[in-house]
PDB file of N, CA and C in Angstrom:
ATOM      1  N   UNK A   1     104.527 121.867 140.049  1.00  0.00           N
ATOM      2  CA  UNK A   1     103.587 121.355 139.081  1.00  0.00           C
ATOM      3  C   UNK A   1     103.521 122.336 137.906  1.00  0.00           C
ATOM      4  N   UNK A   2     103.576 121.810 136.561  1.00  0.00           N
ATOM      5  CA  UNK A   2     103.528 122.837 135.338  1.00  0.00           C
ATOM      6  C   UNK A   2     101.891 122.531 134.974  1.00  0.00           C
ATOM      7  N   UNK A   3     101.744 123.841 134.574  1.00  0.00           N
ATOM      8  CA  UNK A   3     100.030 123.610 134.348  1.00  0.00           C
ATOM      9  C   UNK A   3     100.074 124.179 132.635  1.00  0.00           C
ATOM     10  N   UNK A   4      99.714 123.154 131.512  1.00  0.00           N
ATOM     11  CA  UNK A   4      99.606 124.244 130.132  1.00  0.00           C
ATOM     12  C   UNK A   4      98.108 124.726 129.919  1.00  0.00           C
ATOM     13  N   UNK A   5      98.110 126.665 129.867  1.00  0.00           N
ATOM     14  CA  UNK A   5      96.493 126.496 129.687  1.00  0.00           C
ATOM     15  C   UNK A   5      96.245 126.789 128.313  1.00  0.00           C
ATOM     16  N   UNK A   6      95.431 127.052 127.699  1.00  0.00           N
ATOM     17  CA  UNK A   6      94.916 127.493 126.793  1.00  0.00           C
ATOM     18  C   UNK A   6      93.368 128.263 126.962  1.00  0.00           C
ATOM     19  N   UNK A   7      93.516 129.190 126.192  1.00  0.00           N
ATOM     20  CA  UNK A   7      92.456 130.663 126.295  1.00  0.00           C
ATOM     21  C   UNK A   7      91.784 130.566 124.630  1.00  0.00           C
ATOM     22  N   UNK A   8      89.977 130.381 124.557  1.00  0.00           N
ATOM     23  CA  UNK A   8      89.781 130.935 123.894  1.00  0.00           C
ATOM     24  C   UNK A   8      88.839 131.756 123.211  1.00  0.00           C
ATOM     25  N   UNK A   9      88.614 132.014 122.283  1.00  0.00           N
ATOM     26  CA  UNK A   9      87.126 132.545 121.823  1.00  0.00           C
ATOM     27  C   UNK A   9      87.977 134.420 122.181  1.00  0.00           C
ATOM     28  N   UNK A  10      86.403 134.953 123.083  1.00  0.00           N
ATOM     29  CA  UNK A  10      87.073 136.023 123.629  1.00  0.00           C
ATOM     30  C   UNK A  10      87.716 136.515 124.468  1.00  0.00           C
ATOM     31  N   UNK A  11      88.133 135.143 125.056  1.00  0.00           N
ATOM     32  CA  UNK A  11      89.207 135.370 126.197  1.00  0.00           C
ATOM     33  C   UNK A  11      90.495 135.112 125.758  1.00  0.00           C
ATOM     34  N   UNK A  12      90.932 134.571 124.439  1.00  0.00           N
ATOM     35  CA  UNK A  12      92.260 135.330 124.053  1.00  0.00           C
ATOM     36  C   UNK A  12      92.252 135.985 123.188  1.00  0.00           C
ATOM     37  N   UNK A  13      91.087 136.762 122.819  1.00  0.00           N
ATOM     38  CA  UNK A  13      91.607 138.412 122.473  1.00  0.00           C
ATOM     39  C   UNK A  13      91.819 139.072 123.550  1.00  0.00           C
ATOM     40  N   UNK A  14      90.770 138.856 124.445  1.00  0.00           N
ATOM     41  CA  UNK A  14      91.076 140.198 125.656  1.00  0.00           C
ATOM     42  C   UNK A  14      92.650 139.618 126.377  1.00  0.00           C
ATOM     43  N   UNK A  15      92.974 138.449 126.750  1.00  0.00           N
ATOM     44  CA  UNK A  15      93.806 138.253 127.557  1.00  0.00           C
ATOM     45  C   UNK A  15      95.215 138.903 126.483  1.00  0.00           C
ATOM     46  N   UNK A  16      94.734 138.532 124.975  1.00  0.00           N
ATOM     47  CA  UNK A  16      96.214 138.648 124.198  1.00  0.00           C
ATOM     48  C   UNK A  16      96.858 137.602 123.883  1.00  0.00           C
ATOM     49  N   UNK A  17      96.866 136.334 124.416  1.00  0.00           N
ATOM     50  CA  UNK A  17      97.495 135.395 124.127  1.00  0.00           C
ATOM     51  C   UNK A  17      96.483 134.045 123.713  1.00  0.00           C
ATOM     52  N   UNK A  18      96.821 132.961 123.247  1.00  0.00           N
ATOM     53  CA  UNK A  18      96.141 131.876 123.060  1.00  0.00           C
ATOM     54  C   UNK A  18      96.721 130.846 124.316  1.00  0.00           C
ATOM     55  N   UNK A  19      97.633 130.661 124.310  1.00  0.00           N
ATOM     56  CA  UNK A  19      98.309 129.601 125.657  1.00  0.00           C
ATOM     57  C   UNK A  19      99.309 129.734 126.260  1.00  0.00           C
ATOM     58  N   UNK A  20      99.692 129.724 127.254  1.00  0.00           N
ATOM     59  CA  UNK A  20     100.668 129.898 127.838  1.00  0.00           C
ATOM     60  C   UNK A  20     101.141 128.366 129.138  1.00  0.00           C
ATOM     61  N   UNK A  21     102.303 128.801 130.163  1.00  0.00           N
ATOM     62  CA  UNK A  21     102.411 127.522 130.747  1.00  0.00           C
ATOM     63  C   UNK A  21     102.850 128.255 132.030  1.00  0.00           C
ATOM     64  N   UNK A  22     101.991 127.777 133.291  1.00  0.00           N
ATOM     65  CA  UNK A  22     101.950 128.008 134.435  1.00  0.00           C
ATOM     66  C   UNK A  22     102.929 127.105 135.705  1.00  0.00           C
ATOM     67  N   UNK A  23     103.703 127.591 136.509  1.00  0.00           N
ATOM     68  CA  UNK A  23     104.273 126.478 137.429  1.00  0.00           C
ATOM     69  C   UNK A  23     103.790 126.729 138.549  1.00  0.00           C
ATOM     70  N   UNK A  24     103.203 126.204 139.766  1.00  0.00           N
ATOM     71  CA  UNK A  24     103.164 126.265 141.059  1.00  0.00           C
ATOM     72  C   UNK A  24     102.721 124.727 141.663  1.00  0.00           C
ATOM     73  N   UNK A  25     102.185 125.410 142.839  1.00  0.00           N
ATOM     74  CA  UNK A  25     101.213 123.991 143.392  1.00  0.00           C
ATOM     75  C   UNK A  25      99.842 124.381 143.093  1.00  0.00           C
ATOM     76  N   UNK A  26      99.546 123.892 142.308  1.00  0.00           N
ATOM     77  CA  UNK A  26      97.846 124.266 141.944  1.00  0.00           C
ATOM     78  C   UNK A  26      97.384 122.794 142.693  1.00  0.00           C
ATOM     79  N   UNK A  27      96.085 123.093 143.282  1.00  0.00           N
ATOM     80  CA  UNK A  27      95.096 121.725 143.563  1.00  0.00           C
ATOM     81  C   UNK A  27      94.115 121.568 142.707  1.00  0.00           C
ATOM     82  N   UNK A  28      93.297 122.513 142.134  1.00  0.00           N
ATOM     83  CA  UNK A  28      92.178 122.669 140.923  1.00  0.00           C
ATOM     84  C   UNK A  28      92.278 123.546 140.233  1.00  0.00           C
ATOM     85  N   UNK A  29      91.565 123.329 138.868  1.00  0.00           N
ATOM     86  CA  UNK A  29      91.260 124.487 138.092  1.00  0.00           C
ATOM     87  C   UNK A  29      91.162 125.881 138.682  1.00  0.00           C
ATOM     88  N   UNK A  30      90.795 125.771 139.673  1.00  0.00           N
ATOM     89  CA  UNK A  30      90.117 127.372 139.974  1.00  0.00           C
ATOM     90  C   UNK A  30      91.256 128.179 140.720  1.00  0.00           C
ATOM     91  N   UNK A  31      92.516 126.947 140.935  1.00  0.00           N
ATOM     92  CA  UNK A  31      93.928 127.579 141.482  1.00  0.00           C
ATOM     93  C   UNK A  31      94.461 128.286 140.661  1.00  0.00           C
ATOM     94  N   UNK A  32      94.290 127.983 139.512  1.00  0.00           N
ATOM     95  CA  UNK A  32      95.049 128.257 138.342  1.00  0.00           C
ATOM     96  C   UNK A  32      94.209 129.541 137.595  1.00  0.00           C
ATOM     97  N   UNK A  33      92.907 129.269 137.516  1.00  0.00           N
ATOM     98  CA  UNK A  33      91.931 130.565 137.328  1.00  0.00           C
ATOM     99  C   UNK A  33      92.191 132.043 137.954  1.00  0.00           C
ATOM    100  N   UNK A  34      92.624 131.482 139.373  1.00  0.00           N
ATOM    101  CA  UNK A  34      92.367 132.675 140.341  1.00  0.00           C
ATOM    102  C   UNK A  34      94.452 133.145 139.765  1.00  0.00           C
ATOM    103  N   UNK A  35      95.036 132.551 140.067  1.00  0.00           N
ATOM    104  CA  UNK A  35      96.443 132.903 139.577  1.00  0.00           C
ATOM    105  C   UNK A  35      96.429 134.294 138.409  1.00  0.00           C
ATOM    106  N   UNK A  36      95.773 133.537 137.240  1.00  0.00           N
ATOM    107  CA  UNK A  36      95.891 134.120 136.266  1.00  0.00           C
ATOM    108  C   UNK A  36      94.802 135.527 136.211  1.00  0.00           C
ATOM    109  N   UNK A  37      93.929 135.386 136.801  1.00  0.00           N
ATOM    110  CA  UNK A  37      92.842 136.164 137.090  1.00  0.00           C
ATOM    111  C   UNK A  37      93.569 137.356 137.946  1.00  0.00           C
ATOM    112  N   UNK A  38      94.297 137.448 138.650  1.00  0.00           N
ATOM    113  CA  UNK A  38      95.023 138.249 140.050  1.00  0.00           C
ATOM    114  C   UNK A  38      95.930 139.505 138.810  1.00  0.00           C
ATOM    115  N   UNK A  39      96.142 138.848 137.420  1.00  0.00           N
ATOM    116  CA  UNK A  39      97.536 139.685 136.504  1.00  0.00           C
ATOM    117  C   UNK A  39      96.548 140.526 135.717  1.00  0.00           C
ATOM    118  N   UNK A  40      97.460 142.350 135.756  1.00  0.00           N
ATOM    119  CA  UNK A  40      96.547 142.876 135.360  1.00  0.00           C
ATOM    120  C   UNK A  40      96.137 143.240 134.405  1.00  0.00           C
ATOM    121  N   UNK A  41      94.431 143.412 133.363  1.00  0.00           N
ATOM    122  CA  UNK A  41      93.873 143.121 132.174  1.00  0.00           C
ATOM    123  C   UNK A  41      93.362 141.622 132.320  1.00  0.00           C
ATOM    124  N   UNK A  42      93.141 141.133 133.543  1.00  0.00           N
ATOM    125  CA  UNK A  42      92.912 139.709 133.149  1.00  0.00           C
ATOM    126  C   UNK A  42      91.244 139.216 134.207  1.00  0.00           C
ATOM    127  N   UNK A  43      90.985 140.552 134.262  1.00  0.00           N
ATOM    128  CA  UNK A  43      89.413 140.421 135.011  1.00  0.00           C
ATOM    129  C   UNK A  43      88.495 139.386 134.017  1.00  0.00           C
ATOM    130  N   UNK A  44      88.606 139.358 132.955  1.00  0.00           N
ATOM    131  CA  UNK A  44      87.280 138.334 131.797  1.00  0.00           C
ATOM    132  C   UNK A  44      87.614 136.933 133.037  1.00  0.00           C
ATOM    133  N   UNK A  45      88.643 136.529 133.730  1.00  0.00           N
ATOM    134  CA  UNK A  45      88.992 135.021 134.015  1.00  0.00           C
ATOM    135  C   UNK A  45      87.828 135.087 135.394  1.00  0.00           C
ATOM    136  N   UNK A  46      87.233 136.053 135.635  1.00  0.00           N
ATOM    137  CA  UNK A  46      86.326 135.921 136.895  1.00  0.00           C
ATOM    138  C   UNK A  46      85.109 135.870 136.375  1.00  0.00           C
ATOM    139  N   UNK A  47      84.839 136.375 134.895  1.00  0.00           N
ATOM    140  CA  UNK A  47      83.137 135.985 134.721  1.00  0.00           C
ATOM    141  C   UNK A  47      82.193 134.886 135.093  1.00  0.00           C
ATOM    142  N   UNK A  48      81.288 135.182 135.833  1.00  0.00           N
ATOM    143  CA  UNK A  48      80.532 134.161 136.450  1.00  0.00           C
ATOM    144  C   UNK A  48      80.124 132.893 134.987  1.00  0.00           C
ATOM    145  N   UNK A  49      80.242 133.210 134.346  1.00  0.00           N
ATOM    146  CA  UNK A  49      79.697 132.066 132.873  1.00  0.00           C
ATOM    147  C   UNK A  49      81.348 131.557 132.428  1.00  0.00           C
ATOM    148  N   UNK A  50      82.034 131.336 132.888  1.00  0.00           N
ATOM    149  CA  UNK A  50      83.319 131.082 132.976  1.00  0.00           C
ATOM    150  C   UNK A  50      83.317 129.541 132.156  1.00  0.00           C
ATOM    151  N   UNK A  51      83.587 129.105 131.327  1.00  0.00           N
ATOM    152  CA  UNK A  51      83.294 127.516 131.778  1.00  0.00           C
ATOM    153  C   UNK A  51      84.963 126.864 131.416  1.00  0.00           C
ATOM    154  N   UNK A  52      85.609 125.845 131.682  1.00  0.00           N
ATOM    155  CA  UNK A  52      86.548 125.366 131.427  1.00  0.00           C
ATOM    156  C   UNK A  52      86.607 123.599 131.025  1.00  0.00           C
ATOM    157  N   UNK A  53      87.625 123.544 130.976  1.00  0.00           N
ATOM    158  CA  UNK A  53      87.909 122.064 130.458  1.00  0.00           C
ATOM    159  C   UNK A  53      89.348 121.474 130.971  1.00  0.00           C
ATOM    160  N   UNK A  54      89.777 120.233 131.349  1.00  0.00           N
ATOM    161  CA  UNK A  54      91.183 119.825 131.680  1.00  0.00           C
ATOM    162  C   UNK A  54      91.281 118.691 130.697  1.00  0.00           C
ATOM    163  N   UNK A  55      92.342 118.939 130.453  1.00  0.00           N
ATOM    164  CA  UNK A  55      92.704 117.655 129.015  1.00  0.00           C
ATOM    165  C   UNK A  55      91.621 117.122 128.328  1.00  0.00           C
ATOM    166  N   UNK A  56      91.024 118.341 127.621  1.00  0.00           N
ATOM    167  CA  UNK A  56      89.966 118.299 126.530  1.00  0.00           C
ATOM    168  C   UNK A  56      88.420 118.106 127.153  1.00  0.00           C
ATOM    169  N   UNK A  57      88.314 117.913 128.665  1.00  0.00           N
ATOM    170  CA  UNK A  57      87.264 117.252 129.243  1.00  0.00           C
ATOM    171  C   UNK A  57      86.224 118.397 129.484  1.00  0.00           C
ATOM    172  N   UNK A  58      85.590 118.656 129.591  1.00  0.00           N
ATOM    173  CA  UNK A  58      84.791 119.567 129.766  1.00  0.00           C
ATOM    174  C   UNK A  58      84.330 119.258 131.611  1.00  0.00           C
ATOM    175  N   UNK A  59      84.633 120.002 132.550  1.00  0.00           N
ATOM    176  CA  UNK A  59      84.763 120.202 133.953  1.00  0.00           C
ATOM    177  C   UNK A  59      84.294 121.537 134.462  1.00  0.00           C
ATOM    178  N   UNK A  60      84.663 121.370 135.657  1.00  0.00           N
ATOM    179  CA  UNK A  60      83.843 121.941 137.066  1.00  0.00           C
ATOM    180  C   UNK A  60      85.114 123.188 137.542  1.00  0.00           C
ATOM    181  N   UNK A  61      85.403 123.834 138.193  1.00  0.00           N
ATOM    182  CA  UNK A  61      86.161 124.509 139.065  1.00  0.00           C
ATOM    183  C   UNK A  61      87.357 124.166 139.613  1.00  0.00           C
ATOM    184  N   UNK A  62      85.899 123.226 140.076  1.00  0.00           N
ATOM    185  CA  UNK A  62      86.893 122.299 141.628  1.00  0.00           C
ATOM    186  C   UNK A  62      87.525 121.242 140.903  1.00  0.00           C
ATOM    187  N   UNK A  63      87.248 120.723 140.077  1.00  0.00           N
ATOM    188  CA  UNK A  63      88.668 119.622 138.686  1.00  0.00           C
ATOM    189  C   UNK A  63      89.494 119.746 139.559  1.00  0.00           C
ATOM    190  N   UNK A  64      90.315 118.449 140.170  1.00  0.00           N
ATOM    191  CA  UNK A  64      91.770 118.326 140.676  1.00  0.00           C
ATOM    192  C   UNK A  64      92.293 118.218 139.297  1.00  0.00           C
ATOM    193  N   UNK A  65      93.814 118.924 139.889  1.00  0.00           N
ATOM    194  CA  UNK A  65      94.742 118.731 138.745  1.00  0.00           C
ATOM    195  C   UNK A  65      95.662 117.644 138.851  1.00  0.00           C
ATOM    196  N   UNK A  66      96.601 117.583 137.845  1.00  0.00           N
ATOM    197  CA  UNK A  66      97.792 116.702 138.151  1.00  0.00           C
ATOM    198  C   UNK A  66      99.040 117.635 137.491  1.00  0.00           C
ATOM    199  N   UNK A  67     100.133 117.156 137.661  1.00  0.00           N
ATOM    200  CA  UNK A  67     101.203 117.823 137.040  1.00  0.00           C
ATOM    201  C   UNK A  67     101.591 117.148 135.351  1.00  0.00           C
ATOM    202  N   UNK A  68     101.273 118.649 134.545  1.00  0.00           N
ATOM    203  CA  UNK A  68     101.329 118.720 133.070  1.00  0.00           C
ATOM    204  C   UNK A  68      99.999 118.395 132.718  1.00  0.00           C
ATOM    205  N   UNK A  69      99.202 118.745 132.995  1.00  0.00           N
ATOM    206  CA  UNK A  69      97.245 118.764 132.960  1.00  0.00           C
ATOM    207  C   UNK A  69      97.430 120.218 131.966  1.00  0.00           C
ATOM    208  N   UNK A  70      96.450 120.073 131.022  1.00  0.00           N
ATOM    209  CA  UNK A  70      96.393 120.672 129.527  1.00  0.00           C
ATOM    210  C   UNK A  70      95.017 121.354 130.691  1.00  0.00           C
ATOM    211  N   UNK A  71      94.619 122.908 130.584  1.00  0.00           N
ATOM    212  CA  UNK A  71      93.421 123.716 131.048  1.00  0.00           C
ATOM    213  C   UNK A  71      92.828 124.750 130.595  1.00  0.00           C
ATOM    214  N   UNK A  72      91.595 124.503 129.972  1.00  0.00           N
ATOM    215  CA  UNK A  72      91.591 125.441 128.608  1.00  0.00           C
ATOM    216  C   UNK A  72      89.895 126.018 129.376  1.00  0.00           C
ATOM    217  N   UNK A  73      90.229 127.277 129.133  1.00  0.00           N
ATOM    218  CA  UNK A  73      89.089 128.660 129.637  1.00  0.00           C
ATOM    219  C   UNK A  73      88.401 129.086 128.038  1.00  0.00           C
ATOM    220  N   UNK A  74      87.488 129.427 128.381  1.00  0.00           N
ATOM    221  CA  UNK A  74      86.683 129.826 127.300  1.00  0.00           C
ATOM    222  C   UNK A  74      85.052 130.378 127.506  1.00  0.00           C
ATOM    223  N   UNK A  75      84.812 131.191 126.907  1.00  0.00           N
ATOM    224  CA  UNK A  75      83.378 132.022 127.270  1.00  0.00           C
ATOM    225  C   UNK A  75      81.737 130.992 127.054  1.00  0.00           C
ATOM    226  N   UNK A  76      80.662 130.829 127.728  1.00  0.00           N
ATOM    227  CA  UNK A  76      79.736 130.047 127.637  1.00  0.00           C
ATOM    228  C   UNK A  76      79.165 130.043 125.711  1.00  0.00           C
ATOM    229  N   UNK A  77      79.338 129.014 125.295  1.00  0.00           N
ATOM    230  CA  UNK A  77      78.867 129.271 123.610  1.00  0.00           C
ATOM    231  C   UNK A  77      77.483 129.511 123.561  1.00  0.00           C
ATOM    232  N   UNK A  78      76.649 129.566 122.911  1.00  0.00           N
ATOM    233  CA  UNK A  78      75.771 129.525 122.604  1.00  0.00           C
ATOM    234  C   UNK A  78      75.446 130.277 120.940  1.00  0.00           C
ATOM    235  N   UNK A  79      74.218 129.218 120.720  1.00  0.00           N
ATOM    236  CA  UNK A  79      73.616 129.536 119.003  1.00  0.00           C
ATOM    237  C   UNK A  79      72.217 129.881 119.113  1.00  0.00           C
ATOM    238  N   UNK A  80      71.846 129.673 117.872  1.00  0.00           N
ATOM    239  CA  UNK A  80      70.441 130.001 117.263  1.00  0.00           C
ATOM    240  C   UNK A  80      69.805 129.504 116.421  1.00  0.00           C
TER     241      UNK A  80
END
């Protein structure tokens, strides 16, 4: 299964990159979280305020994937 993610805000400054493309057997988001999370400099992917999205959707963890599922990480927003 190819997974494309995309990183942003301050998680692709810290990570360094904006997107990249993942292959394994992922079952959910959080397969793919924990993957990328394990490489090292890449602790921001465990922050508990974590929030993500799969093909633009705004989701949960546990999100099943499918093969070529777009998965984009990014820090909790907030304004004023």
């Amino acid at each position: 299964m190819k997974i494309n993610v995309k990183f942003f805000a301050r998680y692709r400054e810290a990570l360094g990159e904006d997107a990249l493309s993942v292959e394994g057997k992922f079952s959910t988001v959080d397969d793919v979280r924990a993957l990328l999370a394990a490489r090292p400099g890449s602790d921001v992917l465990n922050e508990q305020n974590l929030m993500c999205a799969r093909n633009e959707e705004l989701c949960q963890l546990d999100e099943p994937l499918a093969d070529g599922d777009e998965v984009a990480f990014f820090p909790t927003v907030t304004g004023g």
